[in-house]
C-alpha atoms as a PDB file:
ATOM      1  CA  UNK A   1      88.698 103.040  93.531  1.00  0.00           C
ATOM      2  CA  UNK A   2      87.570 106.481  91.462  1.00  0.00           C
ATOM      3  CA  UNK A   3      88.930 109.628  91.646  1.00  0.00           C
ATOM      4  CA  UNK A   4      85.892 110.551  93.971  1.00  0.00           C
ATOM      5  CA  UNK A   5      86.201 108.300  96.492  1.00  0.00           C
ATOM      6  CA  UNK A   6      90.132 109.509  96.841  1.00  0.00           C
ATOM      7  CA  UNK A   7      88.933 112.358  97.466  1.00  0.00           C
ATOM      8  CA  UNK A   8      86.285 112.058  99.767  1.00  0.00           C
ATOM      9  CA  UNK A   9      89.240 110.329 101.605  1.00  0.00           C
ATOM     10  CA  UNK A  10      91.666 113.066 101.710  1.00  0.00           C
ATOM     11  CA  UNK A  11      88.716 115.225 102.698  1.00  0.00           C
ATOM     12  CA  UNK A  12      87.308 113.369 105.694  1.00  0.00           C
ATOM     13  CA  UNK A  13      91.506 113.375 106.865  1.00  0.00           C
ATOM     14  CA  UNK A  14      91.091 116.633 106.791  1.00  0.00           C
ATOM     15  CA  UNK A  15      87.660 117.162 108.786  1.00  0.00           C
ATOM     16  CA  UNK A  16      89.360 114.768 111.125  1.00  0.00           C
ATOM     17  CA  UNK A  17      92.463 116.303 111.594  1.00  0.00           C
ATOM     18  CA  UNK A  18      90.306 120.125 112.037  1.00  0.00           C
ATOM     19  CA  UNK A  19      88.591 118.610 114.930  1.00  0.00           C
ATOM     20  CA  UNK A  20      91.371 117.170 117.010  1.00  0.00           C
ATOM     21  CA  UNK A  21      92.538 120.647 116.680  1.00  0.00           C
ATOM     22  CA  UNK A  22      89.713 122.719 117.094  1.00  0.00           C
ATOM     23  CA  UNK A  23      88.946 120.131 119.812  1.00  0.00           C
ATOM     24  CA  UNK A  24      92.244 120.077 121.689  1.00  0.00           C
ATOM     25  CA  UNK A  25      94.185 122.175 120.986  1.00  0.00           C
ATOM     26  CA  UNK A  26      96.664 122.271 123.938  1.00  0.00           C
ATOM     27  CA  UNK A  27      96.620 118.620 123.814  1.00  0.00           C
ATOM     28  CA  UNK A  28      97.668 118.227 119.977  1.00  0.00           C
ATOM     29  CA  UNK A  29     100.997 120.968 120.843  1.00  0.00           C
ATOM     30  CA  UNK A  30     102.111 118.749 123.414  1.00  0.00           C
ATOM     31  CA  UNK A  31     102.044 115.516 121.326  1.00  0.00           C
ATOM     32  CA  UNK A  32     103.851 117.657 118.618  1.00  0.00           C
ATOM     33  CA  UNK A  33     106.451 118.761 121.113  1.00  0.00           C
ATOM     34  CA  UNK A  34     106.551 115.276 122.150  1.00  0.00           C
ATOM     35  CA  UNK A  35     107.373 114.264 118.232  1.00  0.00           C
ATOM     36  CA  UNK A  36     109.742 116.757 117.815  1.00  0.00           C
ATOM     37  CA  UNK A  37     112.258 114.702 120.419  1.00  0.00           C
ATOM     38  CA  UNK A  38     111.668 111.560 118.912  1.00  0.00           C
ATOM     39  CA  UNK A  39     114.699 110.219 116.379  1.00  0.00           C
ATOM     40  CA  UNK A  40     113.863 110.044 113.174  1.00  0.00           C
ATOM     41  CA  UNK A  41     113.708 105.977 113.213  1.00  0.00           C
ATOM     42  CA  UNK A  42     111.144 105.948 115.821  1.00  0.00           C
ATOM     43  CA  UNK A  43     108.764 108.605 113.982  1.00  0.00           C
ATOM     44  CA  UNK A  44     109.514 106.492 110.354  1.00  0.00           C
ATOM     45  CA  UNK A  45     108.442 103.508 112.114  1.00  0.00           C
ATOM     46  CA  UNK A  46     105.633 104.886 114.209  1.00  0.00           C
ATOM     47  CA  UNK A  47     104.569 106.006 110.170  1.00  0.00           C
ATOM     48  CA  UNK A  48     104.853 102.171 108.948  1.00  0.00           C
ATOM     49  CA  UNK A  49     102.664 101.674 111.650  1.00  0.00           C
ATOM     50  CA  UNK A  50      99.821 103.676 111.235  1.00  0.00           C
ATOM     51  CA  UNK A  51     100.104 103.046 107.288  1.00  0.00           C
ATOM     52  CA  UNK A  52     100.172  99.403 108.159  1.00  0.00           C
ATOM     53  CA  UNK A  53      97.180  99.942 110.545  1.00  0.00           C
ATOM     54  CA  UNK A  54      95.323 102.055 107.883  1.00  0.00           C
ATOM     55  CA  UNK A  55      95.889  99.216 105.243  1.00  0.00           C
ATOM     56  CA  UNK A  56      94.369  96.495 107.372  1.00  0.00           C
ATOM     57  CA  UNK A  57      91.703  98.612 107.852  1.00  0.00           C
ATOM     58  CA  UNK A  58      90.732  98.956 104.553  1.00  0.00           C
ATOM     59  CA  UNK A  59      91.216  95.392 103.595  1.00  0.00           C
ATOM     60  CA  UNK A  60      88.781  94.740 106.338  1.00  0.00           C
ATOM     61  CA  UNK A  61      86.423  97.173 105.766  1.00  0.00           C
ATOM     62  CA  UNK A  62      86.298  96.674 101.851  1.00  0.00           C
END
């Protein structure tokens, strides 16, 4: 993988992440207040999950 495609990467995260916001933005301040009373075990392990997830992914895809 190049430099370029990393960051093409990081970028679309970004466009992604600037649309569920600009998108819903009442509905992404509830899930965060819903976060903030998890434990930290359950939001580490929700992590592993979507890094798990996100590895599959690109096994699959590439």
């Amino acid at each position: 993988m190049s430099a370029t495609t990393l960051w093409a990467a990081l970028c679309l995260v970004l466009v992604l992440e600037g649309l569920v916001l600009f998108a819903a933005p009442g509905g992404w301040k509830r899930l965060v207040e819903q976060a903030r009373q998890l434990d930290e075990r359950s939001l580490r392990m929700i992590g592993l999950g979507m890094i798990v997830v996100g590895l599959i992914a690109l096994q699959w895809a590439g």
